[in-house]
C-alpha atoms as a PDB file:
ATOM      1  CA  UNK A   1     -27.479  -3.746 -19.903  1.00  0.00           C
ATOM      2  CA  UNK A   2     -29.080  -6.508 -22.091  1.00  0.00           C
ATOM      3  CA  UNK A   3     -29.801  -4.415 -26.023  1.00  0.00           C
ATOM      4  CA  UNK A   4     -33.396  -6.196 -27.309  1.00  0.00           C
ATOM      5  CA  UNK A   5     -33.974  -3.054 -29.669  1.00  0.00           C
ATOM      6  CA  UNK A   6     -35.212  -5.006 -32.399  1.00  0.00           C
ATOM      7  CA  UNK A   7     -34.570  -8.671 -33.371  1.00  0.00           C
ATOM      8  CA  UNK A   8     -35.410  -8.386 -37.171  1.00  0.00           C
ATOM      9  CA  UNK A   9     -33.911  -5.779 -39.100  1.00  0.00           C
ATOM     10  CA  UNK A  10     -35.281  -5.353 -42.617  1.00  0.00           C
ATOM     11  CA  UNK A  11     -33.237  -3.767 -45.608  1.00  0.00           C
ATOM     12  CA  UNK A  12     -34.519  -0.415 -46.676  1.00  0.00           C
ATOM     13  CA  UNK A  13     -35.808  -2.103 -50.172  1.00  0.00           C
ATOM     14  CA  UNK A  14     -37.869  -3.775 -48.135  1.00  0.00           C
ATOM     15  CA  UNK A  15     -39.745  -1.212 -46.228  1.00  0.00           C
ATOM     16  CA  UNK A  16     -42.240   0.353 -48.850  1.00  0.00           C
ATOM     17  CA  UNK A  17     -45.477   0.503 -48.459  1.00  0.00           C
ATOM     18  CA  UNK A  18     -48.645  -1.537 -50.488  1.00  0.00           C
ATOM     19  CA  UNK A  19     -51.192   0.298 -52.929  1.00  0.00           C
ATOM     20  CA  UNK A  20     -53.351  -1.789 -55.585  1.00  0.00           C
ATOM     21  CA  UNK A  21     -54.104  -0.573 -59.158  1.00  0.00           C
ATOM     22  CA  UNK A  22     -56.878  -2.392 -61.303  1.00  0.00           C
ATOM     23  CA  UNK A  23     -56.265  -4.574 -64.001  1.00  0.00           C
ATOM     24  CA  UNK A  24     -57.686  -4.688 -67.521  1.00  0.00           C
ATOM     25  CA  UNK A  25     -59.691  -7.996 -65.569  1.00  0.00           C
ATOM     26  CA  UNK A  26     -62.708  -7.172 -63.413  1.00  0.00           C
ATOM     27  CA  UNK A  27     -61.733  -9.539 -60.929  1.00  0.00           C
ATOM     28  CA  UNK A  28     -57.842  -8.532 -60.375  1.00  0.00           C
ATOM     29  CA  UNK A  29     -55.709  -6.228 -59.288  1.00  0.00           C
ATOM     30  CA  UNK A  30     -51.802  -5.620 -59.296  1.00  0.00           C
ATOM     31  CA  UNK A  31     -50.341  -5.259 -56.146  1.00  0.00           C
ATOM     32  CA  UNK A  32     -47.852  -1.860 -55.958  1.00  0.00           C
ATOM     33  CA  UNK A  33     -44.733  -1.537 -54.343  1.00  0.00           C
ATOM     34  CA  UNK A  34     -44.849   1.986 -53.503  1.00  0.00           C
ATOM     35  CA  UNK A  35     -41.124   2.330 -53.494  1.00  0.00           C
ATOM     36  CA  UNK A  36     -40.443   2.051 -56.739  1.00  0.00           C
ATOM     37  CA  UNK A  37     -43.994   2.478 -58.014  1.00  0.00           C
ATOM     38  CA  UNK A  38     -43.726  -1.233 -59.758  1.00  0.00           C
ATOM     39  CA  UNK A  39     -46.244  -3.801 -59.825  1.00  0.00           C
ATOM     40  CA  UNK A  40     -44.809  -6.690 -57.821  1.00  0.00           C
ATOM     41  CA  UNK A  41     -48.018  -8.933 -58.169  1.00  0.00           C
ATOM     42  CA  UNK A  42     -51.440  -9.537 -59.805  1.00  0.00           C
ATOM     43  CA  UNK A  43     -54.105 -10.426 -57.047  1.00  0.00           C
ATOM     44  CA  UNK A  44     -57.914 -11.229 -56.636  1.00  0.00           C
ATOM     45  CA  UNK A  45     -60.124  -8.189 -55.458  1.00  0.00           C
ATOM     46  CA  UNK A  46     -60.542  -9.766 -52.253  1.00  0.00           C
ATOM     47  CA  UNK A  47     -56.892  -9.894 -51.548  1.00  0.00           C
ATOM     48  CA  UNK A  48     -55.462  -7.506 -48.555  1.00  0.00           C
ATOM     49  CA  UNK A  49     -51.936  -7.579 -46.948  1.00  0.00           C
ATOM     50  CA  UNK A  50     -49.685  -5.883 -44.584  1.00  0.00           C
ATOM     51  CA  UNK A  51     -46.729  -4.309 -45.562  1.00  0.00           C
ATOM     52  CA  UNK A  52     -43.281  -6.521 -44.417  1.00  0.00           C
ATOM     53  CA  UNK A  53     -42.559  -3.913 -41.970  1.00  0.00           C
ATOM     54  CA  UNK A  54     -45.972  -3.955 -40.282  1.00  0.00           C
ATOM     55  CA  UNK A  55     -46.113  -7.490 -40.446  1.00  0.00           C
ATOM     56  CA  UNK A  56     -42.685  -8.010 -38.989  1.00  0.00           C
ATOM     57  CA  UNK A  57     -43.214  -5.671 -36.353  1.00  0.00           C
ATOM     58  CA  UNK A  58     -46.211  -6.728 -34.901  1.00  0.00           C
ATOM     59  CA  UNK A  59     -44.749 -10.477 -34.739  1.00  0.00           C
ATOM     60  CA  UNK A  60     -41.671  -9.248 -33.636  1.00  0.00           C
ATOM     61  CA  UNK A  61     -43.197  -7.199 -30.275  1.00  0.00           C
ATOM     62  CA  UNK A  62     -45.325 -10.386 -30.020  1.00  0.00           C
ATOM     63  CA  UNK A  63     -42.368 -12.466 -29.556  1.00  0.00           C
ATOM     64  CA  UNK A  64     -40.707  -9.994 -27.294  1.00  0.00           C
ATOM     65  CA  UNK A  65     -43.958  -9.821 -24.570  1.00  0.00           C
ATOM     66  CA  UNK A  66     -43.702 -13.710 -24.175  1.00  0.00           C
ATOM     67  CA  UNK A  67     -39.546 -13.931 -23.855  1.00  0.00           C
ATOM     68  CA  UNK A  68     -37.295 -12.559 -21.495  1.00  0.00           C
ATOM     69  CA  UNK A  69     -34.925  -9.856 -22.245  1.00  0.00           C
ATOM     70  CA  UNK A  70     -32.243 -12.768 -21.508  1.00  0.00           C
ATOM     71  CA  UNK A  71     -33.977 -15.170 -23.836  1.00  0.00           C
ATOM     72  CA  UNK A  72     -34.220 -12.234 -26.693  1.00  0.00           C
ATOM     73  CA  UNK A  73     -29.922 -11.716 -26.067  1.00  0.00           C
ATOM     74  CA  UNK A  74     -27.973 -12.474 -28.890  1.00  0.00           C
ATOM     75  CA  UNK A  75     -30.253 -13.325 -31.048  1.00  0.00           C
ATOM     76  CA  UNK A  76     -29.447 -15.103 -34.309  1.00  0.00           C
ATOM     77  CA  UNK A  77     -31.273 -13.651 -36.916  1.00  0.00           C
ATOM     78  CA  UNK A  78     -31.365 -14.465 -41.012  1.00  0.00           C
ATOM     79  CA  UNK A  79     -33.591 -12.630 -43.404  1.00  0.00           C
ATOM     80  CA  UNK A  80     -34.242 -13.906 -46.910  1.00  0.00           C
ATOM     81  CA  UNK A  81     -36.324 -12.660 -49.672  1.00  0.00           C
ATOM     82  CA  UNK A  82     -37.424 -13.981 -52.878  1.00  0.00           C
ATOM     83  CA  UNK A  83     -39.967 -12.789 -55.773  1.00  0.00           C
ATOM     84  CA  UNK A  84     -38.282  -9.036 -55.980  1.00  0.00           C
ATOM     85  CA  UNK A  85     -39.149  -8.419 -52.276  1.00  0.00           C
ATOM     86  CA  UNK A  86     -41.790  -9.392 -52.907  1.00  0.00           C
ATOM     87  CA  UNK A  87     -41.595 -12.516 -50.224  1.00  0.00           C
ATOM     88  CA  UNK A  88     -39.657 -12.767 -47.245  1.00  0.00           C
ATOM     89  CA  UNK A  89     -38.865 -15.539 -44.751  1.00  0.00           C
ATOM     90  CA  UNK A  90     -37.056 -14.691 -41.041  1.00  0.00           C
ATOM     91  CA  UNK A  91     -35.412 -16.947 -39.162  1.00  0.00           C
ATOM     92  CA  UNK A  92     -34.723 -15.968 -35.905  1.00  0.00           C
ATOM     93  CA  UNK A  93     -32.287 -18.341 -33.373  1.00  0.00           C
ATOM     94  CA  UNK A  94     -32.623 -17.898 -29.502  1.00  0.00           C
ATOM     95  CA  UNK A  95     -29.355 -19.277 -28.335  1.00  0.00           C
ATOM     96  CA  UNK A  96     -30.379 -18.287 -24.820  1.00  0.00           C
ATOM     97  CA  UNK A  97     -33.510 -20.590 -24.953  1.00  0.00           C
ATOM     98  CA  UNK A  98     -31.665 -24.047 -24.981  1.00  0.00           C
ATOM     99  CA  UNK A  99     -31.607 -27.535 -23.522  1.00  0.00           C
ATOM    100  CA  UNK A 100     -29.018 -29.910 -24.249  1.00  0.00           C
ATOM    101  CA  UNK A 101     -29.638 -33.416 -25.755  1.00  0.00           C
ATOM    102  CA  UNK A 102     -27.440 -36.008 -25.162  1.00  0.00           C
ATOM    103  CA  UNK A 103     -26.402 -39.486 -27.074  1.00  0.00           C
ATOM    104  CA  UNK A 104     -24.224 -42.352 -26.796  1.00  0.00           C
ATOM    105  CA  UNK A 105     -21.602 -40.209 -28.752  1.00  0.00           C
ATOM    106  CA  UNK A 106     -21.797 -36.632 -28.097  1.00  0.00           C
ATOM    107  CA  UNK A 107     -23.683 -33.767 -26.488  1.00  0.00           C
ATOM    108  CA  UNK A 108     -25.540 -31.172 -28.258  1.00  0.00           C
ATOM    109  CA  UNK A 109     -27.183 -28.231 -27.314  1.00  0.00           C
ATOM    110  CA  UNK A 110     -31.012 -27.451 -29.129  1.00  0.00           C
ATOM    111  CA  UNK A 111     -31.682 -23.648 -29.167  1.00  0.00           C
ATOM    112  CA  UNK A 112     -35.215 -22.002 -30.115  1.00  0.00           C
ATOM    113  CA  UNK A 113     -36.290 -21.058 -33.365  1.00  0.00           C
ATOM    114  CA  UNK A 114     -38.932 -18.880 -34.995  1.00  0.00           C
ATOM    115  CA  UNK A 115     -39.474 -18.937 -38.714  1.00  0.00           C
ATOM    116  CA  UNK A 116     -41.454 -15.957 -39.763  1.00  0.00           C
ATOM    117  CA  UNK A 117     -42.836 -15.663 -43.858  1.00  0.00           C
ATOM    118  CA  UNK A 118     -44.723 -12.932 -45.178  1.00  0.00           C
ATOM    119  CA  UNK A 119     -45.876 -12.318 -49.062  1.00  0.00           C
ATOM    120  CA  UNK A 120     -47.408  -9.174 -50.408  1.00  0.00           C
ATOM    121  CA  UNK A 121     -48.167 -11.178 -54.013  1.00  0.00           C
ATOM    122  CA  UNK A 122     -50.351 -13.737 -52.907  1.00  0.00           C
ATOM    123  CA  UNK A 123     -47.651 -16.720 -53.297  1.00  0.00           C
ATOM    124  CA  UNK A 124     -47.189 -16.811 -49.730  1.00  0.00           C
ATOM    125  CA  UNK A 125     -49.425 -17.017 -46.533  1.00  0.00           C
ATOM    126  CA  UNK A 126     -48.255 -14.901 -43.174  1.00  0.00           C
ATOM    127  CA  UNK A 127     -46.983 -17.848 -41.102  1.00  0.00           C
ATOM    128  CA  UNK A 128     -45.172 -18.205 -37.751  1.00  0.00           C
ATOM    129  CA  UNK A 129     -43.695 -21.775 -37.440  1.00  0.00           C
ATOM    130  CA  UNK A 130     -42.044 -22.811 -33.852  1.00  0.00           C
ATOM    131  CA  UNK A 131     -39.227 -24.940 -33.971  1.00  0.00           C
ATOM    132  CA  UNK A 132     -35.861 -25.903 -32.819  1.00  0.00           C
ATOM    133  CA  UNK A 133     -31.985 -25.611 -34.121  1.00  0.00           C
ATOM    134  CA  UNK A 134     -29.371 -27.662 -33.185  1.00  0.00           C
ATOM    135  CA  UNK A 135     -26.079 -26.038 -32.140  1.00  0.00           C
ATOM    136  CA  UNK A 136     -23.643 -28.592 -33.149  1.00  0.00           C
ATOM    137  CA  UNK A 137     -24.477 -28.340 -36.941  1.00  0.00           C
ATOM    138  CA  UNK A 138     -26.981 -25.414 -37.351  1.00  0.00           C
ATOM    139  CA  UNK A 139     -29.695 -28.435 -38.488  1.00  0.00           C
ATOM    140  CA  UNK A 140     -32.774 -26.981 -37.500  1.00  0.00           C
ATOM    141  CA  UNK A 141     -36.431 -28.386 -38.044  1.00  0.00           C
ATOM    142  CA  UNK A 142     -40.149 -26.508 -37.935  1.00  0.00           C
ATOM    143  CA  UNK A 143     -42.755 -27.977 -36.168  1.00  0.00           C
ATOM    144  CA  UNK A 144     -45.513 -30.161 -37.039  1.00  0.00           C
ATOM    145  CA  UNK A 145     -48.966 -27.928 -38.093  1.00  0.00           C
ATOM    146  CA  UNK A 146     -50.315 -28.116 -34.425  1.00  0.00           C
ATOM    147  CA  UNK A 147     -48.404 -25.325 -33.261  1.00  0.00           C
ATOM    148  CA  UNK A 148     -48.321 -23.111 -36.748  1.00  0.00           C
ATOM    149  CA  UNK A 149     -49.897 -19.733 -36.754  1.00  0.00           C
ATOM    150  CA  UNK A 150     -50.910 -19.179 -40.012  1.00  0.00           C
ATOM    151  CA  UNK A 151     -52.872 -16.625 -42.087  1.00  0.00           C
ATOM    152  CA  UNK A 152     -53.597 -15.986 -45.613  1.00  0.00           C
ATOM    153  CA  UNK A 153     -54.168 -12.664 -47.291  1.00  0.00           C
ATOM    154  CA  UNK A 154     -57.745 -12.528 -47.920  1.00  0.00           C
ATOM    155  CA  UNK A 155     -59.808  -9.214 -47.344  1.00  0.00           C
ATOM    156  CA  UNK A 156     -60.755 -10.459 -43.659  1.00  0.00           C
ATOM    157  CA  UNK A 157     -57.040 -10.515 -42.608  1.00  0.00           C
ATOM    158  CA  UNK A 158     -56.051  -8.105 -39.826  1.00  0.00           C
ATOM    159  CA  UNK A 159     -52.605  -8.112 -38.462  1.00  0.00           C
ATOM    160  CA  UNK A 160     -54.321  -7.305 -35.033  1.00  0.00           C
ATOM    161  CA  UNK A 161     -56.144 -10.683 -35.649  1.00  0.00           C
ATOM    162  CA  UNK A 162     -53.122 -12.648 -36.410  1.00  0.00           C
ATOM    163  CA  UNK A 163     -51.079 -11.521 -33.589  1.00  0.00           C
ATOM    164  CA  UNK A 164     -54.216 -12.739 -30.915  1.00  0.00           C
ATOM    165  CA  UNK A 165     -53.651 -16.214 -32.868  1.00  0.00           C
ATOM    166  CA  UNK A 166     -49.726 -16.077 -32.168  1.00  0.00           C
ATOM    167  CA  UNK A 167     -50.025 -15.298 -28.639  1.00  0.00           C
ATOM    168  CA  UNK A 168     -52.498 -18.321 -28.224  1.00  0.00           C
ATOM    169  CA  UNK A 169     -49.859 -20.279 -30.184  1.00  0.00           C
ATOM    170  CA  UNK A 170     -48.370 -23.947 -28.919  1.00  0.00           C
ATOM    171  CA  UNK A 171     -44.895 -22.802 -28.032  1.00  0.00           C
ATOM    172  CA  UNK A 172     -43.620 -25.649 -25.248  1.00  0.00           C
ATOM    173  CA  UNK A 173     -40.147 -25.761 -26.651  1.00  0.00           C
ATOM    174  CA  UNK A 174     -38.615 -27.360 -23.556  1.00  0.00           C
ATOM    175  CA  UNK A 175     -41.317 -30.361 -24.039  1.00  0.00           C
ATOM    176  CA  UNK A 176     -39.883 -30.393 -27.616  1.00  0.00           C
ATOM    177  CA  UNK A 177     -36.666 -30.757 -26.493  1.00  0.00           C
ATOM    178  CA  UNK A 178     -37.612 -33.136 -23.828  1.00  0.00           C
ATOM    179  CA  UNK A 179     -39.338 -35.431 -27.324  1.00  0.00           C
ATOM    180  CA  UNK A 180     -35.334 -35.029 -28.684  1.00  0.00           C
ATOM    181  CA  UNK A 181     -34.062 -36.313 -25.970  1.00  0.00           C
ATOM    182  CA  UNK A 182     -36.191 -38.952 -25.820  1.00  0.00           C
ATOM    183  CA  UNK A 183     -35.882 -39.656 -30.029  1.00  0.00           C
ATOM    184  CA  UNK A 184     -31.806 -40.081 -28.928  1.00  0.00           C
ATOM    185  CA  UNK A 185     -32.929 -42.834 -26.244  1.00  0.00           C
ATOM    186  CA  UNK A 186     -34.323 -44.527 -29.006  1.00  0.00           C
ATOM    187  CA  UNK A 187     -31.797 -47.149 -30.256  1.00  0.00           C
ATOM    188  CA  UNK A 188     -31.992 -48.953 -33.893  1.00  0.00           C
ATOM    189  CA  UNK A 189     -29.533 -51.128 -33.969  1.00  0.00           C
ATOM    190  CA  UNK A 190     -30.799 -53.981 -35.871  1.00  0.00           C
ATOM    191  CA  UNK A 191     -33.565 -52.287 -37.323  1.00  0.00           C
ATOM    192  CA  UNK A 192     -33.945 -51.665 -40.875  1.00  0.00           C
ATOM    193  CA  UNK A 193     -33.575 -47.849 -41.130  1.00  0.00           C
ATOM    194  CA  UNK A 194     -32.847 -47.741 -45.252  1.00  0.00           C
ATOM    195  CA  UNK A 195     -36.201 -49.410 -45.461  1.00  0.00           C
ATOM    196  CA  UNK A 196     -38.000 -47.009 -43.234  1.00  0.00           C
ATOM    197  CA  UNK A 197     -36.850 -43.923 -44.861  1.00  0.00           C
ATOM    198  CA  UNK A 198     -37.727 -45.457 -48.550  1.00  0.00           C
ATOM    199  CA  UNK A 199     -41.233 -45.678 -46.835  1.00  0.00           C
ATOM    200  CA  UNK A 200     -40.738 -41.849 -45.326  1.00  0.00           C
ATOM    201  CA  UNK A 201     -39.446 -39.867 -48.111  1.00  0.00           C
ATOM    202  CA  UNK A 202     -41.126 -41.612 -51.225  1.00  0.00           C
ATOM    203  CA  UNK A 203     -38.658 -41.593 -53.252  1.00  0.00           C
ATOM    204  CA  UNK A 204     -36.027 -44.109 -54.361  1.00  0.00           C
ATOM    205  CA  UNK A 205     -32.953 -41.933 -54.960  1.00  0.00           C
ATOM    206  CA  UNK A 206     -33.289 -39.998 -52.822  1.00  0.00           C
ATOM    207  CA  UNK A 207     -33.843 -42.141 -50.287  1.00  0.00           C
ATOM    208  CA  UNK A 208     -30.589 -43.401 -51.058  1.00  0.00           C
ATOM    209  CA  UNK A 209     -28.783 -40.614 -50.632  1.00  0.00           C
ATOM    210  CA  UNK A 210     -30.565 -40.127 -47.033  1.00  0.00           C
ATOM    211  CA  UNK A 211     -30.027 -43.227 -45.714  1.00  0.00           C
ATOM    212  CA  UNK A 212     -26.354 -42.376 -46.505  1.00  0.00           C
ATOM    213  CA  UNK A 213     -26.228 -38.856 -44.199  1.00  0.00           C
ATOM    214  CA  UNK A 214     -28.343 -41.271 -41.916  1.00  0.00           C
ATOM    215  CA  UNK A 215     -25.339 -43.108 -41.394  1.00  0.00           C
ATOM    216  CA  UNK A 216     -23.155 -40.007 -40.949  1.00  0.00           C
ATOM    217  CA  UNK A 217     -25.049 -38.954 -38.315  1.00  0.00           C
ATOM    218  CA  UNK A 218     -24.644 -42.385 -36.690  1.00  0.00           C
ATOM    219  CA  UNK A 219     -20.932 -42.098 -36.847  1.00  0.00           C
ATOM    220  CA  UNK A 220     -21.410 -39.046 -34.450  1.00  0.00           C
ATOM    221  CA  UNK A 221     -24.448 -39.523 -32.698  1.00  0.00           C
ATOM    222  CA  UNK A 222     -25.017 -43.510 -32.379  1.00  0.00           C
ATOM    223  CA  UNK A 223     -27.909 -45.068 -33.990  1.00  0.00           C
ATOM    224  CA  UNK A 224     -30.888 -43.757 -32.567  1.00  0.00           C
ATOM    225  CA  UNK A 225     -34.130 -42.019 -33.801  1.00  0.00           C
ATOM    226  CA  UNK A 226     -32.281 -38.721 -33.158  1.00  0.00           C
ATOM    227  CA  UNK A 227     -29.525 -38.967 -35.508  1.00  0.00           C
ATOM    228  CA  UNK A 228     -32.233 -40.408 -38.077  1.00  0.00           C
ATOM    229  CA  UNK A 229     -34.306 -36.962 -37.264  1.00  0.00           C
ATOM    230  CA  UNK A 230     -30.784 -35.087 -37.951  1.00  0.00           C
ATOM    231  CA  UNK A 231     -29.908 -36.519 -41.379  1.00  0.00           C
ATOM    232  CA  UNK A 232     -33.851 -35.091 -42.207  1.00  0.00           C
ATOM    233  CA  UNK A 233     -32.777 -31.852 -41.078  1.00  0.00           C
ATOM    234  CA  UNK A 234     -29.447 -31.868 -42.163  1.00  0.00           C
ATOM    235  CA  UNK A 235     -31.462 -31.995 -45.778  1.00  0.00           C
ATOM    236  CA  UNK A 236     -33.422 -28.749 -45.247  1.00  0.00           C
ATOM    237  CA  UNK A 237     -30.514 -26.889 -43.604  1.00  0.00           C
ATOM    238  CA  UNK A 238     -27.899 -26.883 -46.524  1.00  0.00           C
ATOM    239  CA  UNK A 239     -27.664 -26.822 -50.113  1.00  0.00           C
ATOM    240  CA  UNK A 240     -24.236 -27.604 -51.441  1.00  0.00           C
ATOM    241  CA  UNK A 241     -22.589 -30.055 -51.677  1.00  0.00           C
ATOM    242  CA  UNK A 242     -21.569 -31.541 -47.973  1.00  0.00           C
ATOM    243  CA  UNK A 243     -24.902 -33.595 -47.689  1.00  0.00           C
ATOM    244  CA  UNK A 244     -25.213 -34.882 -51.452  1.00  0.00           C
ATOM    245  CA  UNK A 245     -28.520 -32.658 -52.035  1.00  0.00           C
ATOM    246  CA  UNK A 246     -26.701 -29.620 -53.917  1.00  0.00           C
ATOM    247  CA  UNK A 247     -29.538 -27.564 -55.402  1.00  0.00           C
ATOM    248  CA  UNK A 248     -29.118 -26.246 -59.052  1.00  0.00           C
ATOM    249  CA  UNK A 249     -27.466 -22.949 -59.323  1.00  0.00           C
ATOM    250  CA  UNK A 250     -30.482 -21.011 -59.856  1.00  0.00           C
ATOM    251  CA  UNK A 251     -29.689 -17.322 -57.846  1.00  0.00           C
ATOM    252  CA  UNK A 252     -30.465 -16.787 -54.145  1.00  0.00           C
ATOM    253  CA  UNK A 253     -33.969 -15.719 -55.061  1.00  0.00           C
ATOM    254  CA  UNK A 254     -34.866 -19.386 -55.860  1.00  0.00           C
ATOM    255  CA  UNK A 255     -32.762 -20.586 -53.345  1.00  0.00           C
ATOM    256  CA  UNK A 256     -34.854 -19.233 -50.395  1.00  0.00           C
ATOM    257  CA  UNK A 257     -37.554 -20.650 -51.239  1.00  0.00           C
ATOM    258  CA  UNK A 258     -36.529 -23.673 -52.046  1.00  0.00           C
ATOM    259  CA  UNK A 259     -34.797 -24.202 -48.789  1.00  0.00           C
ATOM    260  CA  UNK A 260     -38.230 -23.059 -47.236  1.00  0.00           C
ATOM    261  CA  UNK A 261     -39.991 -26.056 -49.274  1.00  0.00           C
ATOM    262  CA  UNK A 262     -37.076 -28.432 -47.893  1.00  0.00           C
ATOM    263  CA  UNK A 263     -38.063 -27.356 -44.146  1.00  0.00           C
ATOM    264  CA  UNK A 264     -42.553 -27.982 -44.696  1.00  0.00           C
ATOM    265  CA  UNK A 265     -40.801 -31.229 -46.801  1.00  0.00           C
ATOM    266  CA  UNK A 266     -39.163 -32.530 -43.219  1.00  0.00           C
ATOM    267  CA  UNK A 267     -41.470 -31.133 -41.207  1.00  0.00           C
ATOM    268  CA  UNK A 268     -44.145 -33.891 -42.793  1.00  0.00           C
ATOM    269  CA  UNK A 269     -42.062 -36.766 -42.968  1.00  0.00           C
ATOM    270  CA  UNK A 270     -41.178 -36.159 -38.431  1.00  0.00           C
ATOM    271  CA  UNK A 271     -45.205 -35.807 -38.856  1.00  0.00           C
ATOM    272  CA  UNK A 272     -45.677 -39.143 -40.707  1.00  0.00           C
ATOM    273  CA  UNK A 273     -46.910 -42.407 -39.414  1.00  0.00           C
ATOM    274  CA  UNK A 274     -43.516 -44.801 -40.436  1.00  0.00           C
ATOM    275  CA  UNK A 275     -41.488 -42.339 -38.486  1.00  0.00           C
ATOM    276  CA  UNK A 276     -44.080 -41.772 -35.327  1.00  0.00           C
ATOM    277  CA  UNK A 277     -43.832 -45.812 -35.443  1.00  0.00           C
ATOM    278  CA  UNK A 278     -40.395 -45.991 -34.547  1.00  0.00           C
ATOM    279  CA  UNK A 279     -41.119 -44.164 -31.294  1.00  0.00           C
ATOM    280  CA  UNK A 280     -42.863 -47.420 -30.398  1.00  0.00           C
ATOM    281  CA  UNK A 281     -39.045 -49.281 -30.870  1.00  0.00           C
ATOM    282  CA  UNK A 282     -37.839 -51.148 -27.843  1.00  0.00           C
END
């Protein structure tokens, strides 16, 4: 029998409850972490929140009404938190939810992903972004802001509200997959790809270290807009060392989120206008 008992699993730290206290200001308040009876932000008066575990939950049954027991079997899940619990960000794999892309050089299989973030300090907005991972080298990429459920913590936010929103939600990964496969039919031989990504990522160095895992991922995949899309993702999926964009050693609390900032990072420049134009490439 298939086990879907819970996909996201949250450490005990992180299932206390939220009270507010007032500040010394009028207009603020500190936001309690009933657990350890600790202030673990100052908000406006208008700010409201669910707790992580009420949040999570909600999404998580969410998730489960629109997926098949199947789909929801062996789940991949990572939890991260940042801000002393005070943030968290889920990322939840669906290995069963796949479609396989194929290139000149290889076969890879593209699995489902969910990324799920959720703030009780008022740094971070509730979001659910839809995505995709791929299998061969754990890259995996969010999706552009059409099909991103998101919510900020204001005193009209209602969990019941947000969940309505993610059920309504864009979440056609098989015609995102289908858009991969397509992105790997895409050759670019000839074409000036270092130029393109100058254009893309805005930045001079580090364009020159991209264009560098752009021609890694040639070496396995072929040059195609794929393998262009999985040097971008290979950026927001790792931070040592292996792809030449080591972050500073800064704790895992940093880390996190700075991974998280990586991922919105690539998910503009697959939403840009120089990298939609190669899709128009013979």
């Amino acid at each position: 029998m298939l086990d879907t008992k819970r996909l996201i699993e949250l450490d005990d730290n992180l299932l206390f409850d939220i009270g507010y206290e007032k500040t010394r200001l009028p207009t603020k308040k500190y936001v309690i972490n009933k657990q350890t009876d600790t202030p673990v932000g100052i908000v406006g008066n208008s700010f409201n929140t669910a707790s992580h575990k009420d949040f999570i939950d909600r999404v998580e049954q969410t998730i489960k009404e629109n997926r098949t027991p199947y789909e929801l079997f062996d789940a991949r899940v990572k939890v991260s938190t940042a801000k002393n619990n005070a943030v968290i960000i889920a990322d939840v794999t669906l290995p069963n939810v796949n479609k396989t892309v194929v290139t000149d050089l290889m076969t890879t299989t593209i699995c489902e992903r969910f990324i799920i973030t959720h703030g009780v300090d008022g740094s971070m907005s509730n979001q659910v972004f839809f995505g995709a991972i791929d299998d061969y080298c754990t890259n995996g990429r969010i999706k552009g802001e059409y099909d991103t459920v998101k919510r900020k913590n204001t005193s009209r936010f209602s969990v019941d509200v947000f969940v309505n929103e993610l059920q309504n939600a864009k979440q056609d990964f098989y015609a995102e997959s289908e858009r991969l496969q397509e992105w790997a039919n895409i050759k670019l031989d000839g074409v000036d790809v270092a130029d393109i990504i100058k254009g893309i990522v805005k930045s001079d160095r580090k364009a020159e270290k991209m264009n560098a895992l752009y021609q890694h991922e040639v070496s396995n995949r072929g040059a195609n807009v794929f393998a262009l899309y999985s040097a971008f993702t290979n950026y927001s999926s790792y931070a040592d060392e292996r792809n030449g964009f080591k972050l500073k050693e800064m704790g895992n609390d940093t880390e996190s989120l700075s991974m998280w900032a990586r991922e919105q990072e690539v998910s503009k420049w697959i939403s840009s206008n120089e990298f939609k134009k190669l899709e128009l490439v013979a």
